[in-house]
C-alpha atoms as a PDB file:
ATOM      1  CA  UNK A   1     -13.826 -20.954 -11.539  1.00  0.00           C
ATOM      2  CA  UNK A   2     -14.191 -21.317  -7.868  1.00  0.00           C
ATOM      3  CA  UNK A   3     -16.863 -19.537  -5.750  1.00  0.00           C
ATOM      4  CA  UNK A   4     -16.941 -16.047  -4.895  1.00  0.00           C
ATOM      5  CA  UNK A   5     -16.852 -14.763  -1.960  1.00  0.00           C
ATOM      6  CA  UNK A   6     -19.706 -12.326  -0.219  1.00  0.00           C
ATOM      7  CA  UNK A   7     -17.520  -9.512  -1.051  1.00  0.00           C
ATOM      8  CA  UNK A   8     -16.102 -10.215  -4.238  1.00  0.00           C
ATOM      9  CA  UNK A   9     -19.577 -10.441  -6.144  1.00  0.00           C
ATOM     10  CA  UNK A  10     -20.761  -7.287  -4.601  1.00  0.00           C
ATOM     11  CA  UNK A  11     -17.891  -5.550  -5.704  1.00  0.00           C
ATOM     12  CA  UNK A  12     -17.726  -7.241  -9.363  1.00  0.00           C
ATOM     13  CA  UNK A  13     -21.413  -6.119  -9.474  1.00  0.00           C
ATOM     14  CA  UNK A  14     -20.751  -2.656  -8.681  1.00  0.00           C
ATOM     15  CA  UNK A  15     -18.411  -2.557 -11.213  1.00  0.00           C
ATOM     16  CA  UNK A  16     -21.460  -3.496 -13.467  1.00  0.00           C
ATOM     17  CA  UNK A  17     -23.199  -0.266 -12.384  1.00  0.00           C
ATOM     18  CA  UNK A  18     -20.453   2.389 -13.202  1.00  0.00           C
ATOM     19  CA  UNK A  19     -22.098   4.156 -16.659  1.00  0.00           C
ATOM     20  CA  UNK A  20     -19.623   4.637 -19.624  1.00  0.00           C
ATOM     21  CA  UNK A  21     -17.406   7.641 -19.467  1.00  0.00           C
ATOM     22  CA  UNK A  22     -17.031   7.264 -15.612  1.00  0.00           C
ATOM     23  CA  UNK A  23     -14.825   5.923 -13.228  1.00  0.00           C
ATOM     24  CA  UNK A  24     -14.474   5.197  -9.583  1.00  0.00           C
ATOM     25  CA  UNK A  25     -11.905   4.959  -6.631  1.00  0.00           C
ATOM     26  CA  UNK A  26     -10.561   1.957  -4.790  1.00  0.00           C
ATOM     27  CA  UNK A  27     -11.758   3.664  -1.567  1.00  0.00           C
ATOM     28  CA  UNK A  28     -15.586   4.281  -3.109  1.00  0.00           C
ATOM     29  CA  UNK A  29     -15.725   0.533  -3.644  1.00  0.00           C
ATOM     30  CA  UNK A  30     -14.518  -0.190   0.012  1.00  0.00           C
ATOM     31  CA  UNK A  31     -17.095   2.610   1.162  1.00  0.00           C
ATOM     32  CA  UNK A  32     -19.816   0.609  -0.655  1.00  0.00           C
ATOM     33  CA  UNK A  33     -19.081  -2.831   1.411  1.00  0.00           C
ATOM     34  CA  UNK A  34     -19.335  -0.234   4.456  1.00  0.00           C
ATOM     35  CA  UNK A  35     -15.567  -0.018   5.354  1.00  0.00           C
ATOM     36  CA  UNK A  36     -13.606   2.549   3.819  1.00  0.00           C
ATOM     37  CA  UNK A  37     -10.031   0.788   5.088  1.00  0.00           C
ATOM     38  CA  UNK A  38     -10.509  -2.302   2.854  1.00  0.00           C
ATOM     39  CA  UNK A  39      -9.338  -0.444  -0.290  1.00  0.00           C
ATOM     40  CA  UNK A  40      -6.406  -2.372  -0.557  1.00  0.00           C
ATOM     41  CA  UNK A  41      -8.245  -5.298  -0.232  1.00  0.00           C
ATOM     42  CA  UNK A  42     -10.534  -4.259  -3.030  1.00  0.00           C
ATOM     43  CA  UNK A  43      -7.521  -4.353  -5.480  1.00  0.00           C
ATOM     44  CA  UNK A  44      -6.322  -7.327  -4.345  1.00  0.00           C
ATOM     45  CA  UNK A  45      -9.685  -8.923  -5.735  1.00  0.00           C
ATOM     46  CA  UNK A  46      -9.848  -6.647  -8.665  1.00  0.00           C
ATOM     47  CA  UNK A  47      -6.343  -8.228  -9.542  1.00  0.00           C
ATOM     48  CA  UNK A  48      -8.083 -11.701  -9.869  1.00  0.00           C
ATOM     49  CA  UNK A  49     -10.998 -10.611 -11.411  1.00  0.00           C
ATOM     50  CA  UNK A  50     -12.844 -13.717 -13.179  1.00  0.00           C
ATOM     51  CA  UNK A  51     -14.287 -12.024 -16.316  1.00  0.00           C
ATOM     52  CA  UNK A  52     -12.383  -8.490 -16.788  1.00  0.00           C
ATOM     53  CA  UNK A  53     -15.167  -8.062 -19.965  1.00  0.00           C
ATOM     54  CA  UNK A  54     -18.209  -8.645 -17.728  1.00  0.00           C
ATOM     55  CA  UNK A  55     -16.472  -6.855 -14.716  1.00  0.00           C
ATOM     56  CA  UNK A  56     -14.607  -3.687 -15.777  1.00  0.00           C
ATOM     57  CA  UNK A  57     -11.944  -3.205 -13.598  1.00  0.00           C
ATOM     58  CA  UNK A  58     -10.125  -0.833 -15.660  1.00  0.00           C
ATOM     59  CA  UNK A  59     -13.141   1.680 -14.175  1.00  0.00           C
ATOM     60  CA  UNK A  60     -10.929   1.521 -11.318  1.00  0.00           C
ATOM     61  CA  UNK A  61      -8.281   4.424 -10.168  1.00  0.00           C
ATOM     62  CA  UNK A  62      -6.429   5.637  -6.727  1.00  0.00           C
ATOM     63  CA  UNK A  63      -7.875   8.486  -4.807  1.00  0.00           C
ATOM     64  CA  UNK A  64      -5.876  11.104  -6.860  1.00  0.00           C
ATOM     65  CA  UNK A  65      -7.133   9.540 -10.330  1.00  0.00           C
ATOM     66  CA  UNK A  66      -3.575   7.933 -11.301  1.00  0.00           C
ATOM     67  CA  UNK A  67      -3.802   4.575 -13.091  1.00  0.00           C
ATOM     68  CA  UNK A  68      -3.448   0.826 -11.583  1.00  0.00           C
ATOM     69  CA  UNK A  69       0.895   1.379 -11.703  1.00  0.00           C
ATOM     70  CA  UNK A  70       0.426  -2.682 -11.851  1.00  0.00           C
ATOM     71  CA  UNK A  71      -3.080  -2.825 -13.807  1.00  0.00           C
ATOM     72  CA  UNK A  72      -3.399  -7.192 -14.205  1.00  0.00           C
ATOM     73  CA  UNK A  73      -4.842  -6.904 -17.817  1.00  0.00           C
ATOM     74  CA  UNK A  74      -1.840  -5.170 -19.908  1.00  0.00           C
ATOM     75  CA  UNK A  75      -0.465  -2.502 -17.501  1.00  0.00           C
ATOM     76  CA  UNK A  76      -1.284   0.783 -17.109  1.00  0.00           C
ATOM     77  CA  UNK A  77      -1.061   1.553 -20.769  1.00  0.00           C
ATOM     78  CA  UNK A  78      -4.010  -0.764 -21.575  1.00  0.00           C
ATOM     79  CA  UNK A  79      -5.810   0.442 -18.905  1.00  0.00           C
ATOM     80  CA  UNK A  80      -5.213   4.178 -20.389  1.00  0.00           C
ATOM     81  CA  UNK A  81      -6.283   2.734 -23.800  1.00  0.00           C
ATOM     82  CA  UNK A  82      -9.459   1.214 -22.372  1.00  0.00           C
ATOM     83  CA  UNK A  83     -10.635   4.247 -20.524  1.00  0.00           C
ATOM     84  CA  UNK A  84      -9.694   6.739 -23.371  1.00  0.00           C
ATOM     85  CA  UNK A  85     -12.081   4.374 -26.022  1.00  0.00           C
ATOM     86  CA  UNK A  86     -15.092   5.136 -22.961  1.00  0.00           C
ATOM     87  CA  UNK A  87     -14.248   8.445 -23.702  1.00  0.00           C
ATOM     88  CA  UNK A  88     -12.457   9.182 -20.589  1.00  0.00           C
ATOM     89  CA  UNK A  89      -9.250  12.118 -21.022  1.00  0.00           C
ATOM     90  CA  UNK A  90      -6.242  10.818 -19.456  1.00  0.00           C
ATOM     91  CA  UNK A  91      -3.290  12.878 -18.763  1.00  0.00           C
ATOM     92  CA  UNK A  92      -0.013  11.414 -17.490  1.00  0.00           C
ATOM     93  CA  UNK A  93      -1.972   8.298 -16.291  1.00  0.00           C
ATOM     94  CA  UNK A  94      -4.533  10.722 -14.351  1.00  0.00           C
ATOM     95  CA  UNK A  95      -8.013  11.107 -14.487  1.00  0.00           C
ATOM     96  CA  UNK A  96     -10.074  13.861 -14.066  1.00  0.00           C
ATOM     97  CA  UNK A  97     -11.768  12.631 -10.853  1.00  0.00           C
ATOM     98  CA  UNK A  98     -13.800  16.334 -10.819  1.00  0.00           C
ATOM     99  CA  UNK A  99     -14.925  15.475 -14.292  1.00  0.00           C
ATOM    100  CA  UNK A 100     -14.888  11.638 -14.152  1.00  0.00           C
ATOM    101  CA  UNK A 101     -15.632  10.058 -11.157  1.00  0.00           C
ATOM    102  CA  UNK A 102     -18.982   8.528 -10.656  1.00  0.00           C
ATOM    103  CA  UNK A 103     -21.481   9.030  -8.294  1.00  0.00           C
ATOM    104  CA  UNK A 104     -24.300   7.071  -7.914  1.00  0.00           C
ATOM    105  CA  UNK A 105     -26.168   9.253  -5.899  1.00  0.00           C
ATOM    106  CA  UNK A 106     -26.523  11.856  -8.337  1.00  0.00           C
ATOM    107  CA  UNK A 107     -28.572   8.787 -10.184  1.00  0.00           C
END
């Protein structure tokens, strides 16, 4: 595996910090590496993610709580199956983000 970046270890270690049962946004991650309008860039290295069991990416939803439409480890549907076996309700390939979503603040 090659070397990753600044960026991509901070975010694959964040992803080590969300507690079972929760999820986060693509925009929460970009708000932790201090720019909110990297989102886009945050899936782009979730989609190349070097150890999806050490780094769980499936943790990972839009800003409305819909599913990865192109999730890199099975599709959506695994990613559904993954979060529902946390123990995470999802309904038409939405979660709850009111329910859901974690904060690490409220830590």
């Amino acid at each position: 595996m090659n070397q990753l970046t600044p960026n991509q270890q901070k975010i694959y270690n964040y992803l080590t910090k969300i507690p079972k049962g929760k999820v986060v946004t693509y925009k929460q991650i970009a708000e932790y590496l201090g720019n909110e309008k990297l989102a886009r860039v945050v899936g782009n290295i979730l989609h190349v993610n070097p150890n999806p069991e050490k780094y769980p990416c499936y943790k990972v939803v839009n800003g409305k709580g819909k599913l990865a439409e192109h999730f890199g480890y099975g599709g959506k549907e695994k990613q559904k199956e993954m979060l529902e076996k946390d123990g995470i309700e999802v309904n038409n390939y939405t979660v709850d983000l009111k329910e859901y979503q974690y904060n690490p603040k409220e830590e």
